[in-house]
N, C-alpha and C. Protein backbone atom coordinates (compact mmCIF):
# COMPACT_ATOMS: atom_id res chain seq x y z
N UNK A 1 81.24 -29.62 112.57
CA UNK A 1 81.98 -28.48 113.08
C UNK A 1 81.25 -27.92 114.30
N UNK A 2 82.20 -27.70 115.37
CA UNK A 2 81.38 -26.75 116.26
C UNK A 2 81.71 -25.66 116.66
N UNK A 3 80.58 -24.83 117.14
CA UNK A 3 80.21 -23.46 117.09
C UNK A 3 81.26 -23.37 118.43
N UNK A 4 81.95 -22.36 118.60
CA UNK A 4 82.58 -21.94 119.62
C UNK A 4 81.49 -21.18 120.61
N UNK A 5 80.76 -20.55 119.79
CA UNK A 5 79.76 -19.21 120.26
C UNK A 5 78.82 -20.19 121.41
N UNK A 6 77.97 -21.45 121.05
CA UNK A 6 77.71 -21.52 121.05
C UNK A 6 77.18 -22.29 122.50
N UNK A 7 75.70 -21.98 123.63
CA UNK A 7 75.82 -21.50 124.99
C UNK A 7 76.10 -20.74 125.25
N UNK A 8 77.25 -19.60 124.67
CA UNK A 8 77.53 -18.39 125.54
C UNK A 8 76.83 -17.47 126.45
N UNK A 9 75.81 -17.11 125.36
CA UNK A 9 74.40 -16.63 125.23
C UNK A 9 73.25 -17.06 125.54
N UNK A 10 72.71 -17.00 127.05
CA UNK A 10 71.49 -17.92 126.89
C UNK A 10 70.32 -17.42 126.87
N UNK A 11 70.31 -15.74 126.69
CA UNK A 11 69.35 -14.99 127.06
C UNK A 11 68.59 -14.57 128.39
N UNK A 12 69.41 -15.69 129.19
CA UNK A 12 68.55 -15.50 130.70
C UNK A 12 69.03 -14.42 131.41
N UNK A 13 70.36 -13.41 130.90
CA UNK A 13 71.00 -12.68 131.30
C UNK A 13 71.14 -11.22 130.24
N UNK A 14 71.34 -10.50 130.63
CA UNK A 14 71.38 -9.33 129.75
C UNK A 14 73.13 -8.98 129.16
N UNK A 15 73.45 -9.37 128.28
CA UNK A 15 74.85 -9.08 127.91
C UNK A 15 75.08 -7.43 127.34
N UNK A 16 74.11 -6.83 128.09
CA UNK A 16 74.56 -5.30 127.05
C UNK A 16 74.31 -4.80 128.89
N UNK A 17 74.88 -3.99 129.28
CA UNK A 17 75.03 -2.88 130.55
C UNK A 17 74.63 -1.79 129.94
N UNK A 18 73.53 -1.04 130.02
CA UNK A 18 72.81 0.36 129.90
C UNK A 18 73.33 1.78 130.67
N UNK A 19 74.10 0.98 131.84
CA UNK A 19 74.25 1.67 133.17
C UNK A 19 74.49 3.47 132.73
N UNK A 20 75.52 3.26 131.98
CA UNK A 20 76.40 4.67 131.51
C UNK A 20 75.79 5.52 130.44
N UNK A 21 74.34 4.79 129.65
CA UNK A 21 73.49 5.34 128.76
C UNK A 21 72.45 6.14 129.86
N UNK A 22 72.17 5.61 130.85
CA UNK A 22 71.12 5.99 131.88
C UNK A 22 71.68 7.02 132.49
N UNK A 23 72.73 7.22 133.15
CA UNK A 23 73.13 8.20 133.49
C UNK A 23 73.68 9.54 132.77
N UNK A 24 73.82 9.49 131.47
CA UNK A 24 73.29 9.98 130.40
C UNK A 24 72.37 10.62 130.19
N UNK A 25 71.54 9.78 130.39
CA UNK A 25 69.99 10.52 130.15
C UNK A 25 69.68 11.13 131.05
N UNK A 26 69.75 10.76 132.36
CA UNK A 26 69.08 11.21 133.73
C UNK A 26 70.08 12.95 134.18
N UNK A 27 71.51 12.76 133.58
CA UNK A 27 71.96 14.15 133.75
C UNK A 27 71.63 15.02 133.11
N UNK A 28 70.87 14.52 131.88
CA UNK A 28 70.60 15.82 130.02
C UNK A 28 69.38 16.00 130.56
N UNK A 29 68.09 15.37 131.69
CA UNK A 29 66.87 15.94 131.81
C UNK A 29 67.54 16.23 132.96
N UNK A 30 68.05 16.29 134.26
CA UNK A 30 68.40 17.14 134.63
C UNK A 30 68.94 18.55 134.45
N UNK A 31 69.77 18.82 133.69
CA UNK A 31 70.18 19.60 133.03
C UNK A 31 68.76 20.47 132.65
N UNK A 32 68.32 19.73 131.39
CA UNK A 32 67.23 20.92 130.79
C UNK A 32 65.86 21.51 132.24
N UNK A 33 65.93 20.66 133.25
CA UNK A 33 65.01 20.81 134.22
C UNK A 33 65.73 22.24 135.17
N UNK A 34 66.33 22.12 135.30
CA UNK A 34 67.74 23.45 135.47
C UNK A 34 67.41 24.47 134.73
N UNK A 35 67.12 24.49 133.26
CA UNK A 35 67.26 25.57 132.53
C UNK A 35 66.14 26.34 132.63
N UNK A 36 64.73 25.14 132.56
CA UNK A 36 63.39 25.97 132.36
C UNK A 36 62.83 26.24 133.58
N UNK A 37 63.62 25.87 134.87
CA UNK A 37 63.22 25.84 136.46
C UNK A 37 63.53 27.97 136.42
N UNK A 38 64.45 28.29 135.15
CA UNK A 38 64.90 29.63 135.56
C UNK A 38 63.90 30.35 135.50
N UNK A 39 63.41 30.60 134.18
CA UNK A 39 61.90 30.93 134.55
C UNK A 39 60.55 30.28 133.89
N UNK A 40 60.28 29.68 134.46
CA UNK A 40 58.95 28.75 134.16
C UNK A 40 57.92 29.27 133.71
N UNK A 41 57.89 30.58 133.87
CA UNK A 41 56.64 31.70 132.87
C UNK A 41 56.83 31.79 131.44
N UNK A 42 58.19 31.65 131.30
CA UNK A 42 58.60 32.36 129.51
C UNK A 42 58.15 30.81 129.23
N UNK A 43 58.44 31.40 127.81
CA UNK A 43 58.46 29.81 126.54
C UNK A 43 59.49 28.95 126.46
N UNK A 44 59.16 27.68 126.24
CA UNK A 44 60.48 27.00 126.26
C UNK A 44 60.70 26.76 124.48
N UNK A 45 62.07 27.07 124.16
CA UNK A 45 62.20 27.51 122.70
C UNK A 45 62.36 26.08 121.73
N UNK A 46 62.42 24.67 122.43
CA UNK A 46 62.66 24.01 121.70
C UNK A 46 61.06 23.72 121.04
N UNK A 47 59.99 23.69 122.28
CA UNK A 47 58.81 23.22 121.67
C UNK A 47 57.62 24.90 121.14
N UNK A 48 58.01 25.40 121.92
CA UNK A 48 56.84 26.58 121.82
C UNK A 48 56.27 26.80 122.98
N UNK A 49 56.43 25.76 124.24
CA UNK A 49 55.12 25.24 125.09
C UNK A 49 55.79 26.64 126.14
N UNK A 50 55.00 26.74 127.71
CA UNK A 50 55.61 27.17 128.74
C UNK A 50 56.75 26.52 128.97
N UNK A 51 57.55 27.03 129.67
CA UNK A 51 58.47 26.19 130.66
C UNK A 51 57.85 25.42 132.00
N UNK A 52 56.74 26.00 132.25
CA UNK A 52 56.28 24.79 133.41
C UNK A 52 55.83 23.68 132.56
N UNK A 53 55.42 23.73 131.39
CA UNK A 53 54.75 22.78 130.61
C UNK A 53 56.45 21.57 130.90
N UNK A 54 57.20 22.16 129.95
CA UNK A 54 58.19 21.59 129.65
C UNK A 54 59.00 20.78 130.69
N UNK A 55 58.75 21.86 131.96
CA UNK A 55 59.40 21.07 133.38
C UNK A 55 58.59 19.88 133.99
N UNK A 56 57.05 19.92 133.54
CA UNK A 56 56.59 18.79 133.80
C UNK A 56 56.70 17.84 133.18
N UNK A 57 56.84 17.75 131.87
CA UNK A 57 57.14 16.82 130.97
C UNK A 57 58.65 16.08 131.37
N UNK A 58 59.48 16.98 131.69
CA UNK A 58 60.62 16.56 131.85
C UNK A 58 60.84 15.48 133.18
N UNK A 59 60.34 16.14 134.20
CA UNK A 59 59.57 15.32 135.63
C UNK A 59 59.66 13.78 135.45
N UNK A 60 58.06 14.00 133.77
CA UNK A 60 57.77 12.77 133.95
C UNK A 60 59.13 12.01 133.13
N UNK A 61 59.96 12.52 131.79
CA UNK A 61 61.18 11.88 131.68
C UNK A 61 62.30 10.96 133.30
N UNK A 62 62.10 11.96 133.85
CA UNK A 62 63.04 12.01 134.97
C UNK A 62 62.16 10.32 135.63
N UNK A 63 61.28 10.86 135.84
CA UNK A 63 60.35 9.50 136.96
C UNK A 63 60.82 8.35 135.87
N UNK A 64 60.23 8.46 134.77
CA UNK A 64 60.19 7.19 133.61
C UNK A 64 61.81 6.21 133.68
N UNK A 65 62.32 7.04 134.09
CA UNK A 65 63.61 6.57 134.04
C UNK A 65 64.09 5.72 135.24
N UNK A 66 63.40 6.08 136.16
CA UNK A 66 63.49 5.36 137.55
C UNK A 66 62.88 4.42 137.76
N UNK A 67 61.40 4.29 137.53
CA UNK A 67 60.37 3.98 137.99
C UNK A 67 60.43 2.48 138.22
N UNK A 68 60.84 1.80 137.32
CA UNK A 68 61.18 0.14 137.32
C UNK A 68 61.88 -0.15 139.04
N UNK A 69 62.26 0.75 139.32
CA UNK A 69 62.92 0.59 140.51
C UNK A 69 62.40 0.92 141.95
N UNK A 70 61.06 1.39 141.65
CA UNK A 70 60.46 1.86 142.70
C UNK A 70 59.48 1.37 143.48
N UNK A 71 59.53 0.95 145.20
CA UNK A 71 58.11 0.36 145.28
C UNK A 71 57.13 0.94 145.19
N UNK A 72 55.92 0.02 145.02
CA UNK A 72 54.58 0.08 145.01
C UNK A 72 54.17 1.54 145.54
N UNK A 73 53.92 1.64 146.69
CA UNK A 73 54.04 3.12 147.86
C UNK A 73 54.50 4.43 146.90
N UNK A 74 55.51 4.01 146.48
CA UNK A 74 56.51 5.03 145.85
C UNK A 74 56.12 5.34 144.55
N UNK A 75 55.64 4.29 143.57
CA UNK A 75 55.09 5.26 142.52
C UNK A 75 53.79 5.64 142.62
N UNK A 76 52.86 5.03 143.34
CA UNK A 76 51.57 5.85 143.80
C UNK A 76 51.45 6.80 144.13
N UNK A 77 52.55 7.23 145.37
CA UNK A 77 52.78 8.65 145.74
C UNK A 77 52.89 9.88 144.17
N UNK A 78 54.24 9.32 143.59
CA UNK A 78 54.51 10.40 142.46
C UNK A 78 53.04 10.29 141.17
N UNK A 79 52.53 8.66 141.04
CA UNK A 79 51.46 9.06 139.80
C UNK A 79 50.37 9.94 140.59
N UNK A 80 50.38 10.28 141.68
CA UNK A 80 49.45 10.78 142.01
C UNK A 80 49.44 12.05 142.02
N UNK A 81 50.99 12.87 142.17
CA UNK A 81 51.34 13.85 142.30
C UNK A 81 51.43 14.50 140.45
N UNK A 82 51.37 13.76 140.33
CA UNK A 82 51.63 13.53 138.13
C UNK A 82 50.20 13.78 137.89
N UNK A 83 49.51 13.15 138.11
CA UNK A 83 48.12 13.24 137.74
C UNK A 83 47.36 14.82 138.36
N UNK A 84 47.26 15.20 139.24
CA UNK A 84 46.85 16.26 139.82
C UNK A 84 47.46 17.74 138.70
N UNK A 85 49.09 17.15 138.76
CA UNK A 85 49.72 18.41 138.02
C UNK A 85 49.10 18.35 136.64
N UNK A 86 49.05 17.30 136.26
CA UNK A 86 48.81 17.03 134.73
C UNK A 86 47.06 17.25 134.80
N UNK A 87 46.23 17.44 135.56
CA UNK A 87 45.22 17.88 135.56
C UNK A 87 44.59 19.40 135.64
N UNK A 88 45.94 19.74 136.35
CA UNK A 88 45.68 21.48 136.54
C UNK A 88 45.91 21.84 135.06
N UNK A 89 47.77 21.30 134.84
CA UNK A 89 48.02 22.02 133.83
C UNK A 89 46.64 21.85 132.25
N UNK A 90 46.02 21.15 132.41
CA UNK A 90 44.77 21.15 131.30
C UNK A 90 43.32 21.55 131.47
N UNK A 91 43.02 21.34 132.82
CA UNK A 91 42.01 21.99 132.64
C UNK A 91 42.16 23.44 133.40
N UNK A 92 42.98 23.67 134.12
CA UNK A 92 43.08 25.40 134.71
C UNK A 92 44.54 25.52 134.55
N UNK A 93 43.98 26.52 133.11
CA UNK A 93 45.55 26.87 133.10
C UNK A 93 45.59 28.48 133.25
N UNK A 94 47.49 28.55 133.09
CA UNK A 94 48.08 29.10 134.21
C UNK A 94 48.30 30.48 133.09
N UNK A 95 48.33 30.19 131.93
CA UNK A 95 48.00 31.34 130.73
C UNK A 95 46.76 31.32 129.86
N UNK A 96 46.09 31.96 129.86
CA UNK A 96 44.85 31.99 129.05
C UNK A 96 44.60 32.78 127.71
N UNK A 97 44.56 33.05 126.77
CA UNK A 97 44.05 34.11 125.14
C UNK A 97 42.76 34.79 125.61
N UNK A 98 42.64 35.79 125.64
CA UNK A 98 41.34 36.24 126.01
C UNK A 98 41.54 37.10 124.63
N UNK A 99 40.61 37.59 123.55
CA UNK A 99 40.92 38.74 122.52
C UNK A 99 40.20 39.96 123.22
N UNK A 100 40.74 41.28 123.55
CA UNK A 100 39.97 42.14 123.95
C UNK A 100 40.08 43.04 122.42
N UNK A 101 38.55 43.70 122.37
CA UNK A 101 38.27 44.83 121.13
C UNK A 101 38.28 46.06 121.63
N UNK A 102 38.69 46.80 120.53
CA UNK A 102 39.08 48.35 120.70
C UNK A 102 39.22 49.35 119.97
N UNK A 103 39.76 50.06 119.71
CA UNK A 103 39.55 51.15 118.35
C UNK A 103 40.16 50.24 117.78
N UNK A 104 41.81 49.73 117.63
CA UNK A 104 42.76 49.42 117.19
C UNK A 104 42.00 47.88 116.52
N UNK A 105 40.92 47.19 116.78
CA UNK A 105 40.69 46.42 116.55
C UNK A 105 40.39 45.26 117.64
N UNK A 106 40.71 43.83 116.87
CA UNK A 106 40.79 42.74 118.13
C UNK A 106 42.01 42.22 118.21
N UNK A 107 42.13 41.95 119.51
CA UNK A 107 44.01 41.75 119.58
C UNK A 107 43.53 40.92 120.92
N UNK A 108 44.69 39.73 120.57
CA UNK A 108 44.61 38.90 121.73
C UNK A 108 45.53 39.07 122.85
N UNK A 109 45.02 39.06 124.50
CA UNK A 109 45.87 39.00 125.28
C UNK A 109 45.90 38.32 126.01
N UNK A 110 47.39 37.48 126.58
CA UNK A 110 47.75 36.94 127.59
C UNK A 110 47.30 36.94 129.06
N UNK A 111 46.35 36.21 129.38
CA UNK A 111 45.85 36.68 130.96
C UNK A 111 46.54 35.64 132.29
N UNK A 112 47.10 35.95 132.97
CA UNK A 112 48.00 35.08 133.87
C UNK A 112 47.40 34.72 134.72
N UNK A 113 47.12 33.32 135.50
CA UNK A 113 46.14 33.09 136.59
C UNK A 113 47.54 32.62 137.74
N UNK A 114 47.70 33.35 138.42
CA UNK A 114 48.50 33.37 139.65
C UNK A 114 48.12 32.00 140.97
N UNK A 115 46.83 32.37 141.00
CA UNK A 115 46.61 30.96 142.00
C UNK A 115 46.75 29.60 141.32
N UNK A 116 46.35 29.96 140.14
CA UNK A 116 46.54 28.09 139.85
C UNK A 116 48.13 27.99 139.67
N UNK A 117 49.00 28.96 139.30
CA UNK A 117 50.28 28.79 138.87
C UNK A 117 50.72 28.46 140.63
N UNK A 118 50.22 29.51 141.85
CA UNK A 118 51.35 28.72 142.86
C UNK A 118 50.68 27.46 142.80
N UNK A 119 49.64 26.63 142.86
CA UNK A 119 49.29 25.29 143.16
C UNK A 119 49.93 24.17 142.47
N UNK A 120 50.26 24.97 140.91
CA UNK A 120 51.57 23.87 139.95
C UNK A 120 52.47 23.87 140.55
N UNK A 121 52.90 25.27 140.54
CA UNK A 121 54.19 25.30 140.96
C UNK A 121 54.54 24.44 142.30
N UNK A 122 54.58 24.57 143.23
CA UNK A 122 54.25 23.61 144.46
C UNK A 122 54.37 22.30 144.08
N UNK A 123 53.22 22.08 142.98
CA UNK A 123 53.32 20.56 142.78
C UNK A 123 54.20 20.18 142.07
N UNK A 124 55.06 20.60 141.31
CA UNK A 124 55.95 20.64 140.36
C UNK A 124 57.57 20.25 141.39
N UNK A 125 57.36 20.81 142.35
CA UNK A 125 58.68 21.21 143.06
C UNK A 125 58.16 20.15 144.14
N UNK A 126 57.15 19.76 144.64
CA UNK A 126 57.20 18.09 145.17
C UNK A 126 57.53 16.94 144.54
N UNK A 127 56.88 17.21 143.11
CA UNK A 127 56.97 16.18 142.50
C UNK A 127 58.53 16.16 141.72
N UNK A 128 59.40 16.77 141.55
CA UNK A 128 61.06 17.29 141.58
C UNK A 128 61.31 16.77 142.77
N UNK A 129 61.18 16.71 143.92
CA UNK A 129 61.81 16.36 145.30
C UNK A 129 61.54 14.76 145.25
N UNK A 130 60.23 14.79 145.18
CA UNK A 130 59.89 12.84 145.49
C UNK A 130 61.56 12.00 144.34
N UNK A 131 61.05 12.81 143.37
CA UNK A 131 61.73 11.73 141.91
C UNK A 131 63.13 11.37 142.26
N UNK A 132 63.59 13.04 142.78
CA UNK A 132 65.25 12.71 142.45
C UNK A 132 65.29 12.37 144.30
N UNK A 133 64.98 11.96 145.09
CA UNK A 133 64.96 10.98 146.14
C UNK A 133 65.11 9.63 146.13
N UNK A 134 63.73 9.29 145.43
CA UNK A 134 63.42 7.74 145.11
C UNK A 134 64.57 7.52 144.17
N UNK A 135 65.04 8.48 143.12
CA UNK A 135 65.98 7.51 142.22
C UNK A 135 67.63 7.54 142.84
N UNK A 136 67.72 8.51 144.09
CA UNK A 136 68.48 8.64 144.93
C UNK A 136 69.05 7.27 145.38
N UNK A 137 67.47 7.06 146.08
CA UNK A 137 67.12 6.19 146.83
C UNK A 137 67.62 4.97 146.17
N UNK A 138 67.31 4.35 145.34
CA UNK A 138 67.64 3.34 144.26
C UNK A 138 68.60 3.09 143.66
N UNK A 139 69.57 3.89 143.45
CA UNK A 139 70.91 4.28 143.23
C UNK A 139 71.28 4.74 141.99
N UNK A 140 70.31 5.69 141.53
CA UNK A 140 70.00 6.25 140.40
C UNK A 140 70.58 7.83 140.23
N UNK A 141 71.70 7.87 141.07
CA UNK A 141 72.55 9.27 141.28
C UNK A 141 73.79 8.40 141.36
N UNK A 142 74.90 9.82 141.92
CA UNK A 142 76.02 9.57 142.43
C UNK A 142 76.34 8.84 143.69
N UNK A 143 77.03 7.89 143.82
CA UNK A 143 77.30 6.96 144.83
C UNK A 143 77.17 7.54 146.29
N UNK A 144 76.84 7.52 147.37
CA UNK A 144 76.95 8.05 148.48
C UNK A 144 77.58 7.10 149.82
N UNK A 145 77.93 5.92 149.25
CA UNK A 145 78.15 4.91 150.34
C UNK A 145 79.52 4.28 150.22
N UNK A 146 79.59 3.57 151.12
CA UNK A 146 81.42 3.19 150.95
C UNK A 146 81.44 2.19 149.57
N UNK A 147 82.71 1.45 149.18
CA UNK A 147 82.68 0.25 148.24
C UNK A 147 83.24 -0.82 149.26
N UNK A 148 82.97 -1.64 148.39
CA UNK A 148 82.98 -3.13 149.34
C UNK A 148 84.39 -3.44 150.18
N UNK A 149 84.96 -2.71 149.61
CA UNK A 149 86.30 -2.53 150.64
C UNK A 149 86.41 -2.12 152.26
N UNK A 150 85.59 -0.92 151.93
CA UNK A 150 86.15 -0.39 152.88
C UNK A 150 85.89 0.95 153.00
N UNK A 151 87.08 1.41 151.78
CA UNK A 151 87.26 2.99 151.51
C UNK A 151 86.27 3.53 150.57
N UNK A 152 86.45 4.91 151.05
CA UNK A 152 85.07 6.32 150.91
C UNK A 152 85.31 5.90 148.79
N UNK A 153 84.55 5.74 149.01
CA UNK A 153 84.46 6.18 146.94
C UNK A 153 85.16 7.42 146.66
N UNK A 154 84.53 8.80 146.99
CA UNK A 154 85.22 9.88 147.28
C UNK A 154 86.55 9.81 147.65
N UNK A 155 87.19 10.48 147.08
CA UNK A 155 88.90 10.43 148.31
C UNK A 155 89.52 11.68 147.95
């Protein structure tokens, strides 16, 4: 008896298209990068963390998703911009616990460091510009160019 199936499949090709799962994903971290961009000081409620915490994390979602697609040049630029942020945010951070004592006792407070926050921030909002460029760039957004026809995609 023979297999009808059989050759169909040779593995040298990918029979599953991701395309519409990816864009999926890349609009839901967009999206949440939107939400905690509002204010990046408060908490972000799903984890506990900051919202800059969370917007960097998300960053790196955002890059991870591209990155297969990027040259050489191009992810050096962003791991480099990743690494710096991801270095501030741990060793100088941007909220600190200090406990101050008093009649009332010891009570911990929130101390805000302003310079290191603009230096994230900054880096945060380059490293947001490089990503959604390069995956721009790659064709990891909405179409911007004609189709093989002719006519505007748009109409």
């Amino acid at each position: 008896m023979v297999n009808k199936y059989e050759n169909v499949v040779d593995g040298a090709n990918s029979e599953w298209n991701e395309a519409m799962f990816k864009m999926m994903r890349l609009h839901k971290i967009q999206t949440e990068i939107n939400v905690v961009k509002m204010n990046p000081l408060s908490k972000y409620e799903l984890t506990g963390q900051y919202n800059y915490v969370a917007w960097f994390n998300l960053l790196k979602n955002l890059y991870d998703e591209g990155k297969a697609k990027y040259k050489k040049v191009e992810l050096e630029e962003v791991d480099t911009i990743r690494e710096v942020a991801d270095n501030i945010i741990l060793k100088c951070p941007i909220h600190q616990t200090r406990v101050s004592s008093g009649y009332g006792g010891n009570k911990p407070t929130a101390v805000f460091n302003k310079e290191y926050w603009d230096i994230l921030r900054k880096l945060l909002e380059v490293m947001e510009t490089k990503i959604k460029l390069y995956n721009d760039k790659h064709g990891l957004s909405t179409k911007n160019t004609e189709s093989m026809d002719g006519r505007s995609i748009l109409r």
